[in-house]
Protein backbone atom coordinates (compact mmCIF):
# COMPACT_ATOMS: atom_id res chain seq x y z
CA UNK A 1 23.26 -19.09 -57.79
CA UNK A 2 25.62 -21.47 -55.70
CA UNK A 3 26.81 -17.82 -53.67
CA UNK A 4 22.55 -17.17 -53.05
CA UNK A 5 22.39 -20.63 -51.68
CA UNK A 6 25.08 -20.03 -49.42
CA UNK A 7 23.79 -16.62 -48.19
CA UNK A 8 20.74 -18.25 -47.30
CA UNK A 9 22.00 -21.46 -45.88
CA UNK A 10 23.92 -18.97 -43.57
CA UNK A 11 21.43 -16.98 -42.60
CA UNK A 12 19.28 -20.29 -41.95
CA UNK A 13 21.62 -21.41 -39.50
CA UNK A 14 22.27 -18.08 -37.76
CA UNK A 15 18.44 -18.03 -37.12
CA UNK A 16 18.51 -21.53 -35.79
CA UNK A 17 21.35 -20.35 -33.33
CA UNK A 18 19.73 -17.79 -32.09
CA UNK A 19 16.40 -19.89 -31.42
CA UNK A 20 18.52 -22.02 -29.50
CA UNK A 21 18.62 -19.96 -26.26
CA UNK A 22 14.45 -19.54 -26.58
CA UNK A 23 14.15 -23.44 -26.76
CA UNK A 24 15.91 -24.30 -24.11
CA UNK A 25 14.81 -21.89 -21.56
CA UNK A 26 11.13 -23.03 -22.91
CA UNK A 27 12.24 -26.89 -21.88
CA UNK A 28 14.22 -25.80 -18.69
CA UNK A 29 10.72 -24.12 -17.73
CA UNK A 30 8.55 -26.90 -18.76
CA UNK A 31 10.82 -29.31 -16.55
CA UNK A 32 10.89 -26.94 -13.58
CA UNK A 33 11.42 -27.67 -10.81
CA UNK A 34 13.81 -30.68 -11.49
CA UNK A 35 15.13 -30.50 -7.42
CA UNK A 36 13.07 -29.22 -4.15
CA UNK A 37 12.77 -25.13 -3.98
CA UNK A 38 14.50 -23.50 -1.22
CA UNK A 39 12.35 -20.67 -0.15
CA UNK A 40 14.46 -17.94 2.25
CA UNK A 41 12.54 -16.20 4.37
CA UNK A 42 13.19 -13.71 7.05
CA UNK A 43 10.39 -14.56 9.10
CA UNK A 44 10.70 -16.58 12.36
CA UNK A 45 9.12 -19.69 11.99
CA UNK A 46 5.59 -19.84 13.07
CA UNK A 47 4.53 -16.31 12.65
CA UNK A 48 1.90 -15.33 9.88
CA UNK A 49 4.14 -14.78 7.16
CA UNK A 50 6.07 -17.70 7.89
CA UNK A 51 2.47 -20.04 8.23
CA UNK A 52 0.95 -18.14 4.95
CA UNK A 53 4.19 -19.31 2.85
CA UNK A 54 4.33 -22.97 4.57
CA UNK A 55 0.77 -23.35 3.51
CA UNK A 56 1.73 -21.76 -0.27
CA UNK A 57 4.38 -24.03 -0.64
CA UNK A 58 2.52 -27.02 0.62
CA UNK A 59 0.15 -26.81 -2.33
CA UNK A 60 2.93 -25.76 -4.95
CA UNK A 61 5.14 -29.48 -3.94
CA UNK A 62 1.91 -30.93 -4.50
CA UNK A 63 1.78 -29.02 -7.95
CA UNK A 64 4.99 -29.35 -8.72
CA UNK A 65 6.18 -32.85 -7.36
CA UNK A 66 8.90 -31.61 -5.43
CA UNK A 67 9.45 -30.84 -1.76
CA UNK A 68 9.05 -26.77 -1.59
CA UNK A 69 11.87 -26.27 1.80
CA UNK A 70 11.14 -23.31 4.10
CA UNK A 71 14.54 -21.83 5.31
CA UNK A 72 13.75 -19.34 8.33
CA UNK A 73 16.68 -17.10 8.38
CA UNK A 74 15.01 -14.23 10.93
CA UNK A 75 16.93 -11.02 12.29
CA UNK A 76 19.15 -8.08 11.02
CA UNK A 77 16.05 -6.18 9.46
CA UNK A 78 16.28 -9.25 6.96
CA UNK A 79 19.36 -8.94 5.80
CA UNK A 80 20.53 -12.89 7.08
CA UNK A 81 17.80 -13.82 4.79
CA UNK A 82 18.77 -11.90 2.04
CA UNK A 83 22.41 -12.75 2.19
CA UNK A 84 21.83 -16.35 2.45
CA UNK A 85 19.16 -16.46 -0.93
CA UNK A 86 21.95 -14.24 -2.79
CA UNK A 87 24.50 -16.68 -2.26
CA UNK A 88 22.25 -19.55 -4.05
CA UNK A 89 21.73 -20.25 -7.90
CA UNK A 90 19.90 -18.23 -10.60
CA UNK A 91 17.68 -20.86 -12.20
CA UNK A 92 14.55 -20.42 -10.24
CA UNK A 93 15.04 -23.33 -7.46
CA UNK A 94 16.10 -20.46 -4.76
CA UNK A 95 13.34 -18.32 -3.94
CA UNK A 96 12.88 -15.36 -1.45
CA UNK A 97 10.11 -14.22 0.54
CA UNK A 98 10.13 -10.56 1.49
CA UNK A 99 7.79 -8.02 2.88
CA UNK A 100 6.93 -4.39 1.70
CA UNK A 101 9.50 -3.20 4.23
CA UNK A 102 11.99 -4.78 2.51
CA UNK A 103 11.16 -3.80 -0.41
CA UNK A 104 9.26 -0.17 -0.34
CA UNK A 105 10.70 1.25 2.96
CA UNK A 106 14.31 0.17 3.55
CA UNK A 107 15.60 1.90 0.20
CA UNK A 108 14.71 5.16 1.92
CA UNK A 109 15.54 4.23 6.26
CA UNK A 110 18.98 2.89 5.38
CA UNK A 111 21.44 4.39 3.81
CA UNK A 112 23.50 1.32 3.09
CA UNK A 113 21.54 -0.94 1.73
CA UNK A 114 23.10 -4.48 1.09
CA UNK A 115 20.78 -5.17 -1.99
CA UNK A 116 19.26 -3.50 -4.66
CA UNK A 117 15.37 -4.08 -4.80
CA UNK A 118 15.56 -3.62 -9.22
CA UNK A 119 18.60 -5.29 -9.91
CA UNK A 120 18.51 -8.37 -7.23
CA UNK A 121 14.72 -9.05 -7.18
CA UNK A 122 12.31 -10.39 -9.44
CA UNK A 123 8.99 -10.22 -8.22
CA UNK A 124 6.96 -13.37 -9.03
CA UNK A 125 3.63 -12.60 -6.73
CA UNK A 126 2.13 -11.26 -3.70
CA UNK A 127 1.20 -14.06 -1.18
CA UNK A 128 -0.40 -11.83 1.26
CA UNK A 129 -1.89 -8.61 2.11
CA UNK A 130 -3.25 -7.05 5.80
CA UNK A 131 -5.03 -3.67 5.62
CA UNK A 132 -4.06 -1.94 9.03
CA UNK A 133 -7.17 -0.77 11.73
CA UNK A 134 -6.57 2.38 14.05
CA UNK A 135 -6.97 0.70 17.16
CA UNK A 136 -7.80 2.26 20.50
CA UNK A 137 -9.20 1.08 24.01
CA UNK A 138 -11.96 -0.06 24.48
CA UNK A 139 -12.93 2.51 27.01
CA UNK A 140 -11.10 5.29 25.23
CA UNK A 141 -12.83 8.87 24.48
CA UNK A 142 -11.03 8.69 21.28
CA UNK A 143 -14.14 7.39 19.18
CA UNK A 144 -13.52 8.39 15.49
CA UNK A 145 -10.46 9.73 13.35
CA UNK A 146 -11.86 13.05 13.78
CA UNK A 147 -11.64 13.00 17.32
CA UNK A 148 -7.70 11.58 17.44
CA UNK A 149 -6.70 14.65 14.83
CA UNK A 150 -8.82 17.08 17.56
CA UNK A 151 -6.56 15.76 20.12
CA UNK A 152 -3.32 15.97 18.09
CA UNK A 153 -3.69 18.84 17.10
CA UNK A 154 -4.82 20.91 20.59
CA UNK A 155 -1.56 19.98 21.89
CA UNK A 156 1.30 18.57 19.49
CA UNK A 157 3.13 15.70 21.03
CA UNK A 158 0.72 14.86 23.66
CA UNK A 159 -0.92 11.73 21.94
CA UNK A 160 1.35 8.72 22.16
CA UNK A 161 1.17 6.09 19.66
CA UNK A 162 3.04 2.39 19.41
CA UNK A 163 4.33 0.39 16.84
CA UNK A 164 6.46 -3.27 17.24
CA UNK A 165 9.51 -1.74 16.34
CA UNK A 166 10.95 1.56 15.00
CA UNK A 167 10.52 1.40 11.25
CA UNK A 168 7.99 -0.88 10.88
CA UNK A 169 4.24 -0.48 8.93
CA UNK A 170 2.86 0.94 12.04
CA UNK A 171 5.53 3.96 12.44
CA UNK A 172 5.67 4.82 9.26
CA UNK A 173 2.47 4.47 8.75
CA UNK A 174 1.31 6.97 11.46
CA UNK A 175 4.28 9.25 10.10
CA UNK A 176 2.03 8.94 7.00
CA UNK A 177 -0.70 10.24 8.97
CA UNK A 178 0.91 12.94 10.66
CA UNK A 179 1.91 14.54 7.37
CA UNK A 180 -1.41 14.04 6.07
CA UNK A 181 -2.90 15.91 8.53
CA UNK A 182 -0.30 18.18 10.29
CA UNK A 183 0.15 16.92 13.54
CA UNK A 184 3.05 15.70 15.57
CA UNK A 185 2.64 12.95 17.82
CA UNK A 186 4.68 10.76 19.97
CA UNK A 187 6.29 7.01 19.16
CA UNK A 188 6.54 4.43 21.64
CA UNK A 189 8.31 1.22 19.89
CA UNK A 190 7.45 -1.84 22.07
CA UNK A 191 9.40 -5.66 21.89
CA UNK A 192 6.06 -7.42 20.67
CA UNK A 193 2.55 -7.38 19.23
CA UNK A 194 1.43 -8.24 23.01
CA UNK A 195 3.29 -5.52 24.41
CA UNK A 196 2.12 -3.06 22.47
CA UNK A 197 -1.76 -3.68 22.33
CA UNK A 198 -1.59 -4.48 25.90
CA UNK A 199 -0.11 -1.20 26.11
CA UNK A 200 -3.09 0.16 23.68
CA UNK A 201 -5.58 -1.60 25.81
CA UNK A 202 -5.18 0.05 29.71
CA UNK A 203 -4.16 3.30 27.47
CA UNK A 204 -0.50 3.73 28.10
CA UNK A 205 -0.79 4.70 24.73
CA UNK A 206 -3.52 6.38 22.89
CA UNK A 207 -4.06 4.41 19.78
CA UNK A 208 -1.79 2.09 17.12
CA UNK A 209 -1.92 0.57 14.05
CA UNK A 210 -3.32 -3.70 14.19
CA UNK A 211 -4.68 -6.08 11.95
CA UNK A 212 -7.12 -8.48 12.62
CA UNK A 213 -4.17 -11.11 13.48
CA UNK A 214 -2.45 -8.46 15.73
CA UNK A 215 -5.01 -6.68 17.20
CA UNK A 216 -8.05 -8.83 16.69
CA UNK A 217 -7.97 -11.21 19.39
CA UNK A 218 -7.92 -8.23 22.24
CA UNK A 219 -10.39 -6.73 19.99
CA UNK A 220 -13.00 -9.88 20.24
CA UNK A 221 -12.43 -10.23 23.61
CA UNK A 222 -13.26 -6.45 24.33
CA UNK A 223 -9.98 -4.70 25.41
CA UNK A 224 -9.84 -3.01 22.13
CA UNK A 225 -11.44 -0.68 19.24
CA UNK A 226 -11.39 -0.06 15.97
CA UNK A 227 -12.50 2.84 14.93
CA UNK A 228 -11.55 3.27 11.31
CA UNK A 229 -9.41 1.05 8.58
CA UNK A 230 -6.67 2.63 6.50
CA UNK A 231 -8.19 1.50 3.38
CA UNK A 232 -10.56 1.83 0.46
CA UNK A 233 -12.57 -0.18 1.72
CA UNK A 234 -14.56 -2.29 4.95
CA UNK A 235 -13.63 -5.54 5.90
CA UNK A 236 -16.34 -7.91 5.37
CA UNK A 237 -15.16 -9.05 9.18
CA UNK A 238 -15.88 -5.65 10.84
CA UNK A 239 -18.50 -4.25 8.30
CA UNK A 240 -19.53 -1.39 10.76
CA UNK A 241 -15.93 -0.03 10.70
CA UNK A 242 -15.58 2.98 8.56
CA UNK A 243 -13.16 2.72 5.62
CA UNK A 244 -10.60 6.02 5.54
CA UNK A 245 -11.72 6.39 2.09
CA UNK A 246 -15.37 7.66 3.58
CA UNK A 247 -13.94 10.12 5.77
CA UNK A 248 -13.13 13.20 4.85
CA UNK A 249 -10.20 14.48 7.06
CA UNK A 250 -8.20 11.75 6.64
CA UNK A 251 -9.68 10.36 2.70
CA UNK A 252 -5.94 8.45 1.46
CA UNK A 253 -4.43 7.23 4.48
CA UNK A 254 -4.20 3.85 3.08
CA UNK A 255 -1.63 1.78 5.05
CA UNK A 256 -1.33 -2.10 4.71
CA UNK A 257 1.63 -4.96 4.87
CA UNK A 258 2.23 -7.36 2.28
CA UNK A 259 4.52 -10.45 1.69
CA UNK A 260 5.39 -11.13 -2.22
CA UNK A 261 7.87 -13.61 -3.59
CA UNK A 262 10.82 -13.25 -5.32
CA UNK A 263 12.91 -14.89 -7.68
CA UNK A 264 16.61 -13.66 -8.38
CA UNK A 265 16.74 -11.48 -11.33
CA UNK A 266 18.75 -13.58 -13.43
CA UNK A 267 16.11 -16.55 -13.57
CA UNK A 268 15.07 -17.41 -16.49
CA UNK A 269 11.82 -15.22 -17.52
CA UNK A 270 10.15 -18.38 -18.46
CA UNK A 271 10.54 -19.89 -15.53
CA UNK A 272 9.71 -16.89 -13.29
CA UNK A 273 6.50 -17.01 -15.65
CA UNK A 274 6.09 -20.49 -15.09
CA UNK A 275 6.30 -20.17 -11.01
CA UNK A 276 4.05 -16.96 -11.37
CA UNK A 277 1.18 -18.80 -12.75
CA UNK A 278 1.59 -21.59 -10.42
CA UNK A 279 1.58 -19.24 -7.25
CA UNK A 280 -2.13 -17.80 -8.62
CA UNK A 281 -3.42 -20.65 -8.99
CA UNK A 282 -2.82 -21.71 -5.73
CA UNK A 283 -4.01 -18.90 -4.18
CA UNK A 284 -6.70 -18.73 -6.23
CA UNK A 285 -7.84 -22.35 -4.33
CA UNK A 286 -10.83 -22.47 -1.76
CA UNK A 287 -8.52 -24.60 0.47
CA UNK A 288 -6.45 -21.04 0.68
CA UNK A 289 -9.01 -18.74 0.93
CA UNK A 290 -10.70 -20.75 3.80
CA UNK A 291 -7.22 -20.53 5.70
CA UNK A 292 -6.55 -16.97 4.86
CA UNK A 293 -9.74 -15.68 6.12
CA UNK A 294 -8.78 -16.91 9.96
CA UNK A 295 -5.19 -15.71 9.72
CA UNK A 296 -6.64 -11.92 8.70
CA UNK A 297 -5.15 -11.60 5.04
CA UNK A 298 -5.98 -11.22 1.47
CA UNK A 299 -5.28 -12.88 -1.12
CA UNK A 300 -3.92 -10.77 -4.23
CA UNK A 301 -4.55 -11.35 -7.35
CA UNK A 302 -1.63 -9.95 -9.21
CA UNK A 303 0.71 -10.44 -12.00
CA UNK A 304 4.17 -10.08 -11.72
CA UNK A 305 4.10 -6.75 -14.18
CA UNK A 306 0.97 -5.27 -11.65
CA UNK A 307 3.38 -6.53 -8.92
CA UNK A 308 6.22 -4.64 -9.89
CA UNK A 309 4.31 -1.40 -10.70
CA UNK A 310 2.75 -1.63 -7.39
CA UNK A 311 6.11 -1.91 -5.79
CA UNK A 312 7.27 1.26 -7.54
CA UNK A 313 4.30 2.94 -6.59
CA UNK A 314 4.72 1.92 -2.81
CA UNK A 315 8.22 3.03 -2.96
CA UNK A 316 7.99 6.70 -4.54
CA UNK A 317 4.85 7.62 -2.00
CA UNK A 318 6.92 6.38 1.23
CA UNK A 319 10.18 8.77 0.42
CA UNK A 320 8.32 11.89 1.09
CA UNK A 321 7.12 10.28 4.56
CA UNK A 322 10.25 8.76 5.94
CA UNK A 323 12.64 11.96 4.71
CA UNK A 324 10.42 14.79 6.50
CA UNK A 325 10.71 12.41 9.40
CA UNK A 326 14.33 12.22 8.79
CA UNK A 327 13.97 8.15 9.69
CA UNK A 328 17.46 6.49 9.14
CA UNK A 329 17.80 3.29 10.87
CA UNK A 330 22.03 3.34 9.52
């Protein structure tokens, strides 16, 4: 009887052992943040990505009655950024902000890669997301997507097309299109946003990809068209622009941008849970929406497990597109 008793004294305290690791990381989360949040990003400061997470982290101090600190670490395709965030701790007070090119794209353009999007990453939640317009001038002949895959295709490299640098959503994604249809056009990578649509606008190039904070302001003042979105759906903003999804010829050219954050993967999973549900119900605020609506983007509603799967999703349909293009940026 005396042995029983010490079997299951034994196994009584080997249970409350290995509870011990569960209780804590429950208290560490419901503590969280005990110091301000550093939040690496590689965006310059005062771009949209950079003014969408600003405004994010405004609402989460508030939330979480601690200073949420922006650290603009811009250049080197995001690498600075990422270097810097890997070099800070593991228990959820460094955070990194990181785009779909980091994420979904550079795994396939570089062959070096200095992280590892599964094993260094932990998504936590989209903050943004800007469905992409074919854009054209105002004054163009090119009036629909049928009429741009006419011209492609009559004579192969003759349509130009620009993008803000080589690599970015707007190459790829009209590499994306190109396949899709089978036509070869030409890329013209400009310095900036103003550049380029400038360039769109008196028809140095035929067409690009913009989004409404791009390409919108030429577009209101009548320098520019749109003349389809490469989505499922119409903007409530430009309601008499044709989703891809209702045409035909080009029905799954879907091509958008997106900014998520990240957590390192060795935070604790109830604190990455705990910062999760505090980033959607921020966004979920009217105060956001409001914002969003005038800077162009959409606010996901996504949990980190939809986040992840959407990430894997993004990266296995971009390695057809950048390998027949053979785009290495290494």
């Amino acid at each position: 009887m005396n042995d029983r008793r010490r079997v299951l004294r034994t196994v009584a305290g080997c249970g409350a052992t290995a509870l011990l690791p569960l209780l804590a990381s429950r208290a560490f989360a419901q503590t969280f943040p005990s110091r301000p949040v550093r939040v690496t990003t590689p965006f310059s400061a005062g771009s949209g990505p950079d003014a969408a997470l600003r405004l994010v982290g405004e609402h989460l101090a508030k939330k979480w009655g601690q200073p949420v600190i922006v650290d603009n670490k811009p250049g080197g395709g995001g690498f600075i950024a990422v270097s810097q965030f890997k070099l800070g701790g593991t228990d959820g007070h460094e955070l990194i902000q990181l785009d779909s090119n980091h994420i979904t794209t550079h795994p396939h353009t570089y062959k070096k890669l200095p992280y590892n999007v599964e094993t260094d990453f932990a998504p936590l939640g989209m903050l943004l997301r800007t469905p992409f317009f074919v854009v054209v001038a105002a004054d163009s002949p090119i009036r629909t997507m049928d009429d741009l895959i006419a011209k492609a295709k009559a004579k192969p490299d003759s349509v130009f097309y620009g993008s803000w640098f080589v690599g970015s959503p707007g190459h790829i994604g009209a590499l994306r299109l190109q396949t899709m249809t089978g036509t070869k056009m030409t890329h013209v990578a400009f310095r900036d946003f103003g550049a380029l649509y400038g360039a769109v606008s008196t028809k140095e190039v035929d067409w690009a990809l913009g989004s409404v904070a791009s390409a919108g302001p030429l577009e209101k003042a009548g320098r520019l068209r749109f003349i389809a979105l490469a989505s499922s759906t119409r903007d409530p903003q430009y309601p008499t622009v044709p989703a891809t999804s209702e045409l035909p010829s080009v029905r799954g050219f879907d091509v958008s941008a997106w900014a998520g954050l990240f957590a390192p993967k060795a935070a604790p999973a109830q604190v990455r849970d705990r910062i999760a549900a505090d980033i959607a119900d921020v966004l979920a605020s009217p105060a956001i929406a409001e914002r969003y609506r005038t800077l162009g983007y959409e606010r996901p509603r996504m949990s980190p497990a939809e986040f992840t799967e959407l990430i894997r999703r993004e990266t296995v349909s971009w390695k057809d597109v950048i390998a027949s293009a053979n785009l290495i940026l290494d």
